[in-house]
Protein backbone atom coordinates (compact mmCIF):
# COMPACT_ATOMS: atom_id res chain seq x y z
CA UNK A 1 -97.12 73.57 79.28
CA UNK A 2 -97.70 72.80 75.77
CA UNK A 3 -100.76 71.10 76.43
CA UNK A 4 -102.41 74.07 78.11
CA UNK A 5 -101.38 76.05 75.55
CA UNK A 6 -103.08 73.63 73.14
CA UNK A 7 -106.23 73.52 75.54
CA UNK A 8 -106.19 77.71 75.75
CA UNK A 9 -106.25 78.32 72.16
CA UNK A 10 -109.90 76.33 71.97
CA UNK A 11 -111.47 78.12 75.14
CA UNK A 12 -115.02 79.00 74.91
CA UNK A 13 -114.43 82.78 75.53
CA UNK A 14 -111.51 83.45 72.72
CA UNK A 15 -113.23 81.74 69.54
CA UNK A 16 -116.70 83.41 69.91
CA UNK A 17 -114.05 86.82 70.23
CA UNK A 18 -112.57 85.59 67.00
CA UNK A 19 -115.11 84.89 64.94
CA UNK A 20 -118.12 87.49 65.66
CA UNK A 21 -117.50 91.51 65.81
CA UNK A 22 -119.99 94.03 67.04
CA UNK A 23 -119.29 97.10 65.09
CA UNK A 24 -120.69 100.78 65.22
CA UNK A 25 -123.14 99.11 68.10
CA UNK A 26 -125.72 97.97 65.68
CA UNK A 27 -123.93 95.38 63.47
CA UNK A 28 -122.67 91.78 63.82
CA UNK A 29 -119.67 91.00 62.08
CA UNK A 30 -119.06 87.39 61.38
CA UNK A 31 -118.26 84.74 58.52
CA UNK A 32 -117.89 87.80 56.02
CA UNK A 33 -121.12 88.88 56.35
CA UNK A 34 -123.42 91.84 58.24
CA UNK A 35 -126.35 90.98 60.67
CA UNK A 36 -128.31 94.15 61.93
CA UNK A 37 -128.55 94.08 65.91
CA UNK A 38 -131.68 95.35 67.13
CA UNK A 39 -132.66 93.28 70.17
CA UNK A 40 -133.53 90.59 68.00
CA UNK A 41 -130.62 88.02 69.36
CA UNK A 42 -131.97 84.67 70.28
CA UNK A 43 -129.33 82.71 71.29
CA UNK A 44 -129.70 78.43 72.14
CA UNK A 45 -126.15 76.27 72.61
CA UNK A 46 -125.60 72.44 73.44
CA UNK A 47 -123.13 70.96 74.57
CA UNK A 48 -120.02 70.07 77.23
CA UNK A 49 -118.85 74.20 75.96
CA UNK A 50 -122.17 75.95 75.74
CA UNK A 51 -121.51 77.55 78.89
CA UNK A 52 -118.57 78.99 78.14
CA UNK A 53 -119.59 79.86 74.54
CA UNK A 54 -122.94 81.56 76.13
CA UNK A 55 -121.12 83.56 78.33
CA UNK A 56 -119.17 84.43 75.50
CA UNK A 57 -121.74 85.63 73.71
CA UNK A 58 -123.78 87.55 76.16
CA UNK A 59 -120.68 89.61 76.78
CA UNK A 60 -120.44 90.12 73.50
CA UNK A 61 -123.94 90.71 72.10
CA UNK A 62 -124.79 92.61 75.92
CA UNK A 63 -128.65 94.16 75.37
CA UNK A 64 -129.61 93.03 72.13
CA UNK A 65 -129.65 89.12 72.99
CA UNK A 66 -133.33 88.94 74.44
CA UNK A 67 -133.71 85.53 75.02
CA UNK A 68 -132.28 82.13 74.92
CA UNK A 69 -131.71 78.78 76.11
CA UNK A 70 -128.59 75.94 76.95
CA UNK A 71 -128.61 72.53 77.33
CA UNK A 72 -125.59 71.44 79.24
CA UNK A 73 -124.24 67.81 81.16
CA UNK A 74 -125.89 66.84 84.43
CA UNK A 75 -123.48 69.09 87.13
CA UNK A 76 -121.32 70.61 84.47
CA UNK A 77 -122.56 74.23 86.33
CA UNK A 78 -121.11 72.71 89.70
CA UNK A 79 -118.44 71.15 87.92
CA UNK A 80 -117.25 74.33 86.91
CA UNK A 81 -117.83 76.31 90.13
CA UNK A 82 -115.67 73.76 91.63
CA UNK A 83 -112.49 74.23 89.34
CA UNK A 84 -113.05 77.57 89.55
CA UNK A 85 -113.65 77.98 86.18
CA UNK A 86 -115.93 80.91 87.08
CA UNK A 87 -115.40 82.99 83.87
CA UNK A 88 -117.10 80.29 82.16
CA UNK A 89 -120.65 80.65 84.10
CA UNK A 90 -123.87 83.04 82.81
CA UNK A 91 -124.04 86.28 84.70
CA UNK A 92 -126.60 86.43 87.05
CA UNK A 93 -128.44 88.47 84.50
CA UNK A 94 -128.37 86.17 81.89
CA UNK A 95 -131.26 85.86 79.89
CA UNK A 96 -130.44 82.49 79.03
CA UNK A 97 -132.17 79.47 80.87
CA UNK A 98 -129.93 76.25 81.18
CA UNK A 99 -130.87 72.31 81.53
CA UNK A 100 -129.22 69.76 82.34
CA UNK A 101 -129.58 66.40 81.23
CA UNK A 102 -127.94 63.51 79.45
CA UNK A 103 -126.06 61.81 82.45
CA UNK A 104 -123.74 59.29 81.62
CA UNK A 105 -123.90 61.25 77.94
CA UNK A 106 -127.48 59.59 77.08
CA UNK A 107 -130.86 61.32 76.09
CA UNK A 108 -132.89 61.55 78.89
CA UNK A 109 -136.19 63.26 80.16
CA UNK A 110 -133.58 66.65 81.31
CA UNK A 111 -132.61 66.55 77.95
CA UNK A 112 -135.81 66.44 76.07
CA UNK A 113 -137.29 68.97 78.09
CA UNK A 114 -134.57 71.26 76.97
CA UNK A 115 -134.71 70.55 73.06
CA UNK A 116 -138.24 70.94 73.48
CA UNK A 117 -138.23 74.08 74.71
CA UNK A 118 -135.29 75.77 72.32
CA UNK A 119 -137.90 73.93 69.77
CA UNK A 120 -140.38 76.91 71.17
CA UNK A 121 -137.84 79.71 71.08
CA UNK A 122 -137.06 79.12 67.53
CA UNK A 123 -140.44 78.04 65.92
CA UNK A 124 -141.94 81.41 66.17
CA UNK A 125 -138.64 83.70 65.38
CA UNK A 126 -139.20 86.22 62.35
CA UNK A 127 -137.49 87.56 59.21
CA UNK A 128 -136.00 90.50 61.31
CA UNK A 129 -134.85 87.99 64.24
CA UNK A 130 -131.15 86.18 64.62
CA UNK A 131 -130.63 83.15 65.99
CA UNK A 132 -127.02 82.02 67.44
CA UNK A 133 -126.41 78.62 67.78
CA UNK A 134 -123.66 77.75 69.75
CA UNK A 135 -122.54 73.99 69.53
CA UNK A 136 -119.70 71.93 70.77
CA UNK A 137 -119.05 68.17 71.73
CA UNK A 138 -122.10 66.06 73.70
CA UNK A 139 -124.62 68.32 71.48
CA UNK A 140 -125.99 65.15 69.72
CA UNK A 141 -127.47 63.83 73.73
CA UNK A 142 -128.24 67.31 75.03
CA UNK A 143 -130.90 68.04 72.00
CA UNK A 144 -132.92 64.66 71.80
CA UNK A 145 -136.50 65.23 69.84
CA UNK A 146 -137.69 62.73 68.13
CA UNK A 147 -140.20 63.29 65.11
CA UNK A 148 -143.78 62.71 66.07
CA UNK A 149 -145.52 59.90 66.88
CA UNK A 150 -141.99 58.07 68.21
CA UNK A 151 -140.93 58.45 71.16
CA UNK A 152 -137.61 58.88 72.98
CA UNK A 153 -137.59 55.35 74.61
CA UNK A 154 -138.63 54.18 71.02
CA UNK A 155 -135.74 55.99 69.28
CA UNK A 156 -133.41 55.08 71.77
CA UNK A 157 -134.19 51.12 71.60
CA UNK A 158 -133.24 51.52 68.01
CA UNK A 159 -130.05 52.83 68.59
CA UNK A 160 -129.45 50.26 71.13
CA UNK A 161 -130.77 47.45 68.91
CA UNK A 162 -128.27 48.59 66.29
CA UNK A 163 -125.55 48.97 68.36
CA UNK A 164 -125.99 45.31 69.75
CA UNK A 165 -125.52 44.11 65.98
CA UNK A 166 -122.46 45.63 65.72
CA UNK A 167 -123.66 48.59 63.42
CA UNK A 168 -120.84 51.49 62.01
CA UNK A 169 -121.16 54.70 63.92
CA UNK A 170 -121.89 56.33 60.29
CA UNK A 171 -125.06 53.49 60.21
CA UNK A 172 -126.06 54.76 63.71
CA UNK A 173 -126.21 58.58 63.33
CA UNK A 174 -127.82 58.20 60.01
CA UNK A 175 -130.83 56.88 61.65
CA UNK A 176 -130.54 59.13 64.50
CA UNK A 177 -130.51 61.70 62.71
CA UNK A 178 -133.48 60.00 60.14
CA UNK A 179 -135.89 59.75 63.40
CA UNK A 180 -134.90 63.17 64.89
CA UNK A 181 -137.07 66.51 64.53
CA UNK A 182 -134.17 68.78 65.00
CA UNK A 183 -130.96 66.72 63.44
CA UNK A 184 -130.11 66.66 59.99
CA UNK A 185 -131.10 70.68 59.55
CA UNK A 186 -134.30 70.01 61.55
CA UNK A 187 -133.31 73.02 63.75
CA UNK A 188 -132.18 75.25 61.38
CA UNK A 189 -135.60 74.92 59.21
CA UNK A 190 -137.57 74.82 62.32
CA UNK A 191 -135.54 78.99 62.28
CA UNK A 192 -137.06 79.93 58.89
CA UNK A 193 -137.42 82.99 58.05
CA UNK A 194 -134.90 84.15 60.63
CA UNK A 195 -131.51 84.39 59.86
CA UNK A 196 -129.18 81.95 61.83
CA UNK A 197 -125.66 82.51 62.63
CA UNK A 198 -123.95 78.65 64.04
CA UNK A 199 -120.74 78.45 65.76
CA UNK A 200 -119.42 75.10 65.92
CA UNK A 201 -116.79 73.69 68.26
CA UNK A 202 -115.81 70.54 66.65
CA UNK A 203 -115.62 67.29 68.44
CA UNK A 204 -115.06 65.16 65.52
CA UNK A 205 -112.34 63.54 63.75
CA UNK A 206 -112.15 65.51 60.21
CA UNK A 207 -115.15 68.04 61.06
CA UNK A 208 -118.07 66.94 59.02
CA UNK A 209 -120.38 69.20 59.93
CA UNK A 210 -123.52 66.68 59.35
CA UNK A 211 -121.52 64.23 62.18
CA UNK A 212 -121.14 67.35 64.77
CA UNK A 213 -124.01 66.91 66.91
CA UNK A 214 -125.69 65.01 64.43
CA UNK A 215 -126.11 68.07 62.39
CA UNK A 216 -128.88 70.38 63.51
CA UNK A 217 -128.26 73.17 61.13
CA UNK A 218 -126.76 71.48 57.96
CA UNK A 219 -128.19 69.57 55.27
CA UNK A 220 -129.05 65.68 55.99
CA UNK A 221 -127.20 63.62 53.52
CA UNK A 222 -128.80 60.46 53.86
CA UNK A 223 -132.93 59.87 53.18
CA UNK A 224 -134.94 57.91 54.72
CA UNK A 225 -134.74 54.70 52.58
CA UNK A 226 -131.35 54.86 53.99
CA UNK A 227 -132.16 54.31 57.27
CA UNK A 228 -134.82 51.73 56.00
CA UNK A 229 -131.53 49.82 54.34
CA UNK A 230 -129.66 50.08 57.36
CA UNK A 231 -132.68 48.67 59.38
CA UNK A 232 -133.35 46.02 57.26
CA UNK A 233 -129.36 45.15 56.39
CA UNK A 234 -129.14 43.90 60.67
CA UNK A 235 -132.61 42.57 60.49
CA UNK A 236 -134.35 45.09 62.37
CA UNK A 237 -137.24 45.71 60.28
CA UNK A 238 -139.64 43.64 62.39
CA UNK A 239 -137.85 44.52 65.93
CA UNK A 240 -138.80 48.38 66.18
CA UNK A 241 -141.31 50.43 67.00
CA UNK A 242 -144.07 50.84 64.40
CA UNK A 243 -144.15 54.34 64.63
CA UNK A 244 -140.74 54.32 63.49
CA UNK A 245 -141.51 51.93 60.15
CA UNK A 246 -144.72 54.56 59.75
CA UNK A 247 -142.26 57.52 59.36
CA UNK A 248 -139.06 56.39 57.52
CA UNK A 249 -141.78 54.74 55.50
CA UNK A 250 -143.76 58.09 54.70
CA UNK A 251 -141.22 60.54 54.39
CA UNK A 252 -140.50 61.80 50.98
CA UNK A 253 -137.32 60.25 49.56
CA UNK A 254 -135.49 62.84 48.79
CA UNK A 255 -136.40 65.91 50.39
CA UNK A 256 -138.28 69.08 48.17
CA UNK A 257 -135.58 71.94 47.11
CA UNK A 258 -137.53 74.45 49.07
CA UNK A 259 -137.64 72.14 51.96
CA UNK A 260 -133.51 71.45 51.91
CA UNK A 261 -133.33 75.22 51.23
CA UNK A 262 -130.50 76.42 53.83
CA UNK A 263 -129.54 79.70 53.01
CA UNK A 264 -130.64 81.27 55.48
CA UNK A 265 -127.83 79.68 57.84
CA UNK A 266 -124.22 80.58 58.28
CA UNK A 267 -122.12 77.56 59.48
CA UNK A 268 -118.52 78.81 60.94
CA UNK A 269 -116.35 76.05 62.65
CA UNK A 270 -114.86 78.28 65.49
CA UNK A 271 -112.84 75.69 66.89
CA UNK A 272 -111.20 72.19 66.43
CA UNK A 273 -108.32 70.23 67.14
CA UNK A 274 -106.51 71.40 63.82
CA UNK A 275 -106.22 74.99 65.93
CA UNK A 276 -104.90 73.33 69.09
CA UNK A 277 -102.32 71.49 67.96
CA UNK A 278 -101.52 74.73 65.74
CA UNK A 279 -101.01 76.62 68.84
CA UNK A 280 -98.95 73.35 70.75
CA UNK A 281 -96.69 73.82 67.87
CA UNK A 282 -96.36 77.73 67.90
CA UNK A 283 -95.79 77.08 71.50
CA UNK A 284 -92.93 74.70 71.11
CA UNK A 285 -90.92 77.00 68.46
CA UNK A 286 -90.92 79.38 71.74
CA UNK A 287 -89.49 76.97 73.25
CA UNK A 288 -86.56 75.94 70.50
CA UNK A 289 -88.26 72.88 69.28
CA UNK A 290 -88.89 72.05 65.12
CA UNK A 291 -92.53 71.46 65.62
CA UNK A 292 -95.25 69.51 63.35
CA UNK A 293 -98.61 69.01 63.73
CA UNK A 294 -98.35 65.73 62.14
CA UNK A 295 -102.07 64.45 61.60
CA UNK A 296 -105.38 65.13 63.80
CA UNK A 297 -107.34 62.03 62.87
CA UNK A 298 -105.56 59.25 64.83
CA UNK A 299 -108.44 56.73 65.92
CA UNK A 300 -108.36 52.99 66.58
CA UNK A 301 -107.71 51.03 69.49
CA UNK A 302 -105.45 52.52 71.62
CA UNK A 303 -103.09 49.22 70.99
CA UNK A 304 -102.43 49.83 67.35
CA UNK A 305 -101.85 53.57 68.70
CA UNK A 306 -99.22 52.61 71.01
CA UNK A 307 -97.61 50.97 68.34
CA UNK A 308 -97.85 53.60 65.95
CA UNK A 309 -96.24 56.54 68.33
CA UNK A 310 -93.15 54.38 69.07
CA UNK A 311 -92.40 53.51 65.73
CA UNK A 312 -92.71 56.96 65.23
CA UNK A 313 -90.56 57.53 68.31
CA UNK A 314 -87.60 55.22 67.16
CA UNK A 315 -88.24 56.26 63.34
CA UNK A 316 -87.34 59.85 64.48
CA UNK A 317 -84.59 58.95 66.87
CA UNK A 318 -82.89 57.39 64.09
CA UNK A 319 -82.87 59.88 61.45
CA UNK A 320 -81.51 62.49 63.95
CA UNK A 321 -78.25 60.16 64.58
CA UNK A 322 -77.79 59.43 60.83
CA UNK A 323 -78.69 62.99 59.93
CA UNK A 324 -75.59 64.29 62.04
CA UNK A 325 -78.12 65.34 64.60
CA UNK A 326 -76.26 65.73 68.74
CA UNK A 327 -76.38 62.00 68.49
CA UNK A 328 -75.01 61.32 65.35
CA UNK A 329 -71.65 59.74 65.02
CA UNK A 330 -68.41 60.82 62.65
CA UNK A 331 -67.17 60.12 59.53
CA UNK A 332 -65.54 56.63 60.95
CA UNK A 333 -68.89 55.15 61.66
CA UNK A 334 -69.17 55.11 57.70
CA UNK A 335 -70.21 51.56 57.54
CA UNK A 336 -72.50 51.69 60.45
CA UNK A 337 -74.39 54.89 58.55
CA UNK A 338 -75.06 52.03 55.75
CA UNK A 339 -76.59 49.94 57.97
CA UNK A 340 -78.63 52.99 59.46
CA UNK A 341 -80.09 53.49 55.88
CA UNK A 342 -81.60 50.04 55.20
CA UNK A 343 -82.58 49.98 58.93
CA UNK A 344 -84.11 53.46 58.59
CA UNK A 345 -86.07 52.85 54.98
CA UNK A 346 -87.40 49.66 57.30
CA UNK A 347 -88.24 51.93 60.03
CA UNK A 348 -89.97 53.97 57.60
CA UNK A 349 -92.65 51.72 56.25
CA UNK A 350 -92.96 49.30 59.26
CA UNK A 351 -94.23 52.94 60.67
CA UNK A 352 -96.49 54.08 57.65
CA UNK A 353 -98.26 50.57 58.09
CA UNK A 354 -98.98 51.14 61.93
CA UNK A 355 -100.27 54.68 60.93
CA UNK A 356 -102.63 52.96 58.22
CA UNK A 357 -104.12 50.82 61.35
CA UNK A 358 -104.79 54.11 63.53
CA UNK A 359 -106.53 55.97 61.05
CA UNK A 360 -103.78 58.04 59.53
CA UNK A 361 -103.38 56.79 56.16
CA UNK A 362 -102.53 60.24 54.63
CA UNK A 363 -98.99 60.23 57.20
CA UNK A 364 -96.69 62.52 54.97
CA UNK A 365 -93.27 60.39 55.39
CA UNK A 366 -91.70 64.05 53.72
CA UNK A 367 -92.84 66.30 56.20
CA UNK A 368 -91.79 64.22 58.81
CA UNK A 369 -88.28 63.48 57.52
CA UNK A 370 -87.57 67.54 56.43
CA UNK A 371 -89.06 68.67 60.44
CA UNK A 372 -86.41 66.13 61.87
CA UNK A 373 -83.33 67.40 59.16
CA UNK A 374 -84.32 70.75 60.24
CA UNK A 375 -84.35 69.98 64.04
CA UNK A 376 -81.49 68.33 63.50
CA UNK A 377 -79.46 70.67 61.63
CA UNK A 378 -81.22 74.24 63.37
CA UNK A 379 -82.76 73.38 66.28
CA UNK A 380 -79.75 71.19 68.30
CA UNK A 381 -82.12 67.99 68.05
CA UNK A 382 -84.71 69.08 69.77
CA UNK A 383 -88.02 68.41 67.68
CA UNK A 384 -91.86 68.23 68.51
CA UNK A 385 -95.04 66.51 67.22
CA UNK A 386 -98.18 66.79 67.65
CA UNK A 387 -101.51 64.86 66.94
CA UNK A 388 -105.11 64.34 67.48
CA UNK A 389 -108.17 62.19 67.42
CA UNK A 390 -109.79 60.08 69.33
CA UNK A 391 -108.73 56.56 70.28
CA UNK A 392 -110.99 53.70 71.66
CA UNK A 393 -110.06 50.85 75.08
CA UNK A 394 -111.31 47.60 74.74
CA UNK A 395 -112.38 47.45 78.63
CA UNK A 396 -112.04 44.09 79.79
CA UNK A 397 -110.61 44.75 83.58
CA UNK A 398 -111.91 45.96 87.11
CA UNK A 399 -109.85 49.07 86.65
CA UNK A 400 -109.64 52.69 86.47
CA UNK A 401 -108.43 54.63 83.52
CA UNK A 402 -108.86 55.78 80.23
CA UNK A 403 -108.21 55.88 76.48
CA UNK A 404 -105.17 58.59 77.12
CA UNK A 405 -104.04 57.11 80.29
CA UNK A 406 -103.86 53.37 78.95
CA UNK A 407 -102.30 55.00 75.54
CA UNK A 408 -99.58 57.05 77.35
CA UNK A 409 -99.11 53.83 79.55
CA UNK A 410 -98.84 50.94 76.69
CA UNK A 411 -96.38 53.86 74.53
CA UNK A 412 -94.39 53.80 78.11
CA UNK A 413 -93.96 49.78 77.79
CA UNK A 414 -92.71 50.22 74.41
CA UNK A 415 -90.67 52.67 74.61
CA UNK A 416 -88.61 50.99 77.69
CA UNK A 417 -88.18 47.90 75.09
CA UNK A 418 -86.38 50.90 72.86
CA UNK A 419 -84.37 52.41 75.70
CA UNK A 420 -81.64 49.94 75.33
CA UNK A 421 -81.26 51.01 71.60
CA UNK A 422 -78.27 53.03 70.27
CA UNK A 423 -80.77 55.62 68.21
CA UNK A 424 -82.67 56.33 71.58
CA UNK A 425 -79.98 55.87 74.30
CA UNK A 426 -78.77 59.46 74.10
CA UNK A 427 -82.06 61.16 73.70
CA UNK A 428 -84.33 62.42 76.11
CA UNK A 429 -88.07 61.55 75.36
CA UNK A 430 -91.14 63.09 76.31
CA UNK A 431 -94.75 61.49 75.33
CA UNK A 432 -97.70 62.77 76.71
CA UNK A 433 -101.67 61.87 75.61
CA UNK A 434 -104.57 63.93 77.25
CA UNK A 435 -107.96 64.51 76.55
CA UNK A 436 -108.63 68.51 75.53
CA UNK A 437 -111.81 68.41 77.86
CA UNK A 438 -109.79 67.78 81.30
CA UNK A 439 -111.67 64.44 82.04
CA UNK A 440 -110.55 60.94 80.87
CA UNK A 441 -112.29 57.95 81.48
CA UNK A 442 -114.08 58.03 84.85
CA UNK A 443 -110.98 59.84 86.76
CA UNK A 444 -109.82 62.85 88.02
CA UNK A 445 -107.07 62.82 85.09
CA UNK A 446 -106.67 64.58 81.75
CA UNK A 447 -104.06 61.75 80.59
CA UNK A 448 -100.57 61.04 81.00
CA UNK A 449 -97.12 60.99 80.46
CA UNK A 450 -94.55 58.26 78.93
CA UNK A 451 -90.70 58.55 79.00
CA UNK A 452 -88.13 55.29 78.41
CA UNK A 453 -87.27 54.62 81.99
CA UNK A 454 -90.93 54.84 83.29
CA UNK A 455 -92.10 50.91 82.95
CA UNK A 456 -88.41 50.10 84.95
CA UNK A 457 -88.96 52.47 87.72
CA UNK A 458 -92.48 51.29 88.24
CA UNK A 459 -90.99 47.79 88.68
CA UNK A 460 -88.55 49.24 91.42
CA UNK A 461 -91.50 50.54 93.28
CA UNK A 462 -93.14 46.87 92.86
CA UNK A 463 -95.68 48.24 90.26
CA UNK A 464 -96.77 46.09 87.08
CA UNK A 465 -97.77 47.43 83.75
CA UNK A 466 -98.66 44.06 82.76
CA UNK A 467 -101.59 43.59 85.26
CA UNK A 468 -102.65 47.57 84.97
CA UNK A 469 -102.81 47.06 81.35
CA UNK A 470 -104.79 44.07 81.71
CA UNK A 471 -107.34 45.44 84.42
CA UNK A 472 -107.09 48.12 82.34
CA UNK A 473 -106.03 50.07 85.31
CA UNK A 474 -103.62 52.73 83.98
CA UNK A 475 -104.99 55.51 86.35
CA UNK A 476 -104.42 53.57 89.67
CA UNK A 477 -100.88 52.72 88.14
CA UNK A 478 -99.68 56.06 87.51
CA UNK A 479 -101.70 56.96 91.38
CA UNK A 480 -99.53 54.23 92.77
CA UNK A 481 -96.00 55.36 90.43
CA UNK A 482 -97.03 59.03 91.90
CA UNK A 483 -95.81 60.87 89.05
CA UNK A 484 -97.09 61.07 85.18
CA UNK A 485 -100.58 61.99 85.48
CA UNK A 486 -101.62 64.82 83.66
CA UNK A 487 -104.62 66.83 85.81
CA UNK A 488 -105.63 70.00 84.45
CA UNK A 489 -109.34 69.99 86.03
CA UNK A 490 -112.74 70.84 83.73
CA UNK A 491 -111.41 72.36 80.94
CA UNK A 492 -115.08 73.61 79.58
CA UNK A 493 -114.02 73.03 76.08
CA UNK A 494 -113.59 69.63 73.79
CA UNK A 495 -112.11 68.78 70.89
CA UNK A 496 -111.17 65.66 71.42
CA UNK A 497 -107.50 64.06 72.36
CA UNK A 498 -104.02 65.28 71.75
CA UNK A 499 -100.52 63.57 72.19
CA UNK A 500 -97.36 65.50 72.16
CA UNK A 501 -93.99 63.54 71.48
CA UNK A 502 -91.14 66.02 72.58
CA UNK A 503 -87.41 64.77 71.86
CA UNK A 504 -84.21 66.61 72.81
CA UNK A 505 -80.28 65.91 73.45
CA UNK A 506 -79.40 64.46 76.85
């Protein structure tokens, strides 16, 4: 329940509501500013929401959008027909053409043919023209054109070459972006003189714009020498293309003023995983829990997030009971409270260390400890946090899964280590990890659930978390536990991965 309500407060149809306002007929509203409407709307989107968010704006906008274009994922029409996601699907009077392209979420000749032609749609548009730009997660695959003379096989054994070498993702896009016609503000200068309105569903840990979709309508911050560095720091120099040494190599380094000159574009981030876990927590007051949305940029391997959640798990537990919390004890267990204290300062930074590993080094240990007093003291012990980001599997096995059902799973096997505990033996526990676009890994799944008890009555029923963990089959464990999986269908937004950790009184 609070999951959906974390998924329904980033669909495609409610943030293009909330951030752009027809008014009087013949004005757009949005960002603070005024755009006259005069059939002048072109309106392009990429994307896994672009659907949804074209839709959106058709509705909206009605007869002044005149043309426009979408480039979506190979099925993700069907896809959506199927989960009856309907609402989400152009009107058959749309006057927006959509691709598909990018299977397997990789440039491809579907993919190309789409940036190419939103490439023709914009080049032309005038001074008394607006363009909407509608872009959410996948957007970097969906609008592949690389700059004259290289081509996309060229551009794409570049990334590949860097990848093999072990190259940081911030390395990668900055050449990505560095050979790409549209990246990097390509788009968005490609729109002069038009004005251009962009509404951005964010996909990415932080939102930095230049990172969503490798940043078609934002400024590039790094120059071409950059990408020579980053070429020549894994030896690649002599490996690629020479078209692609020509043009880093006669690019100016930096850009002209007038050429970086984006004032012309208004960037609005319409969506993100800050306002789902928002609404998860506005959700879970309804319901009589203390909420807090803890932190939204917890990456890593999902191991060292495992590890992080239970800590956080038993961390919590504890300073309910020694807080006076439903499982606290009285005023004879004096000398065990003592003990508590050293155990719980312990608890405290053996947990700030594992959130260090995961990516959340700014964890506020004050927050945390004044949501549990409260839910302790106001809310019967019944508290709620929430988080988000993006987590990486190491994939080793012949399994099925993925990151959200392996993290839920490996939090399950530590928290049945804890049941035994005296903090957690009178609590009820609730973890749950699930992906905000419906799909994780190649399975039917979302993510799934983790409770104390679950690793012991998978053993009754002659499953092994040891071997699914290994095979790094989590989805065929929870199939075979028959309970735990979380399976919303397509969702037709993304922004990325939340987990939910609900505790309450037995």
């Amino acid at each position: 329940e609070l999951f959906r309500s974390a998924v329904s407060a980033v669909l495609p149809l409610g943030m293009v509501r909330r951030s752009l306002r027809v008014e009087g007929g013949d004005t757009l509203s949005a960002g603070g500013r005024r755009f006259p409407l005069r059939r002048n709307v072109t309106v392009v989107g990429f994307g896994k929401a672009a659907l949804g968010m074209g839709r959106a704006a058709e509705e909206l906008l009605g007869r002044h959008v005149v043309r426009g274009a979408l480039s979506v994922p190979v099925g993700a029409q069907e896809s959506l027909r199927q989960a009856g996601k309907t609402e989400m699907l152009l009107q058959p009077d749309t006057k927006l053409r959509v691709f598909e392209g990018a299977l397997n979420n990789l440039p491809d000749e579907g993919s190309l043919e789409a940036a190419r032609y939103i490439q023709r749609l914009v080049e032309p548009l005038r001074p008394s023209d607006l363009l909407l730009i509608l872009i959410s997660g996948g957007g970097s695959a969906l609008l592949p054109a690389p700059v004259p003379p290289v081509s996309l096989q060229e551009k794409q054994e570049v990334t590949r070459l860097l990848a093999t070498r072990g190259a940081a993702i911030g390395e990668l896009n900055a050449v990505r972006r560095g050979l790409s016609l549209l990246k990097g503000g390509g788009l968005a200068r490609l729109a002069r003189p038009a004005q251009v309105v962009t509404l951005i569903l964010s996909d990415v840990v932080g939102d930095p714009l230049e990172a969503i979709a490798s940043g078609p309508t934002v400024r590039n911050p790094t120059t071409p020498s950059d990408c020579l560095d980053v070429l020549g720091r894994y030896e690649l120099l002599g490996r690629v293309a020479p078209s692609v040494l020509h043009h880093l190599s006669h690019l100016p380094s930096p850009r002209s003023d007038d050429d970086d000159d984006l004032s012309h574009v208004l960037n609005l981030v319409v969506g993100s995983s800050g306002l789902a876990l928002e609404e998860a927590c506005a959700h879970a007051a309804r319901l009589g829990y203390e909420p807090l949305a803890l932190s939204r940029s917890v990456t890593g391997d999902v191991a060292d997030a495992a590890e992080f959640y239970s800590r956080l798990i038993a961390y919590a537990c504890r300073r309910l009971r020694s807080r006076g919390g439903p499982t606290g004890g009285g005023d004879a267990e004096g000398a065990e409270d003592e003990v508590d204290e050293v155990e719980e300062v312990e608890e405290a930074e053996r947990l700030k260390e594992a959130a260090t590993r995961c990516g959340v080094g700014d964890l506020s240990m004050e927050a945390l400890a004044g949501t549990v007093a409260i839910a302790a003291h106001r809310r019967g012990g019944r508290l709620c946090v929430a988080c988000g980001g993006e987590t990486t599997v190491s994939v080793r096995g012949d399994g099925r899964g993925g990151r959200n059902q392996e993290l839920a799973l490996r939090v399950a096997r530590r928290l049945g280590g804890l049941r035994q505990t005296q903090p957690i033996q009178s609590i009820n526990l609730l973890s749950l990890s699930a992906g905000t676009d419906g799909q994780d890994g190649p399975t039917p799944a979302a993510g799934a659930l983790a409770w104390p008890s679950l690793v012991a009555e998978a053993r009754a029923a002659g499953a092994d978390v040891e071997d699914a963990l290994r095979r790094n089959d989590s989805f065929g464990f929870y199939s075979a536990l028959g309970e735990g999986l979380v399976v919303t269908g397509l969702t037709g937004t993304n922004v990325m991965d939340v987990q939910l950790v609900l505790v309450r009184p037995r």
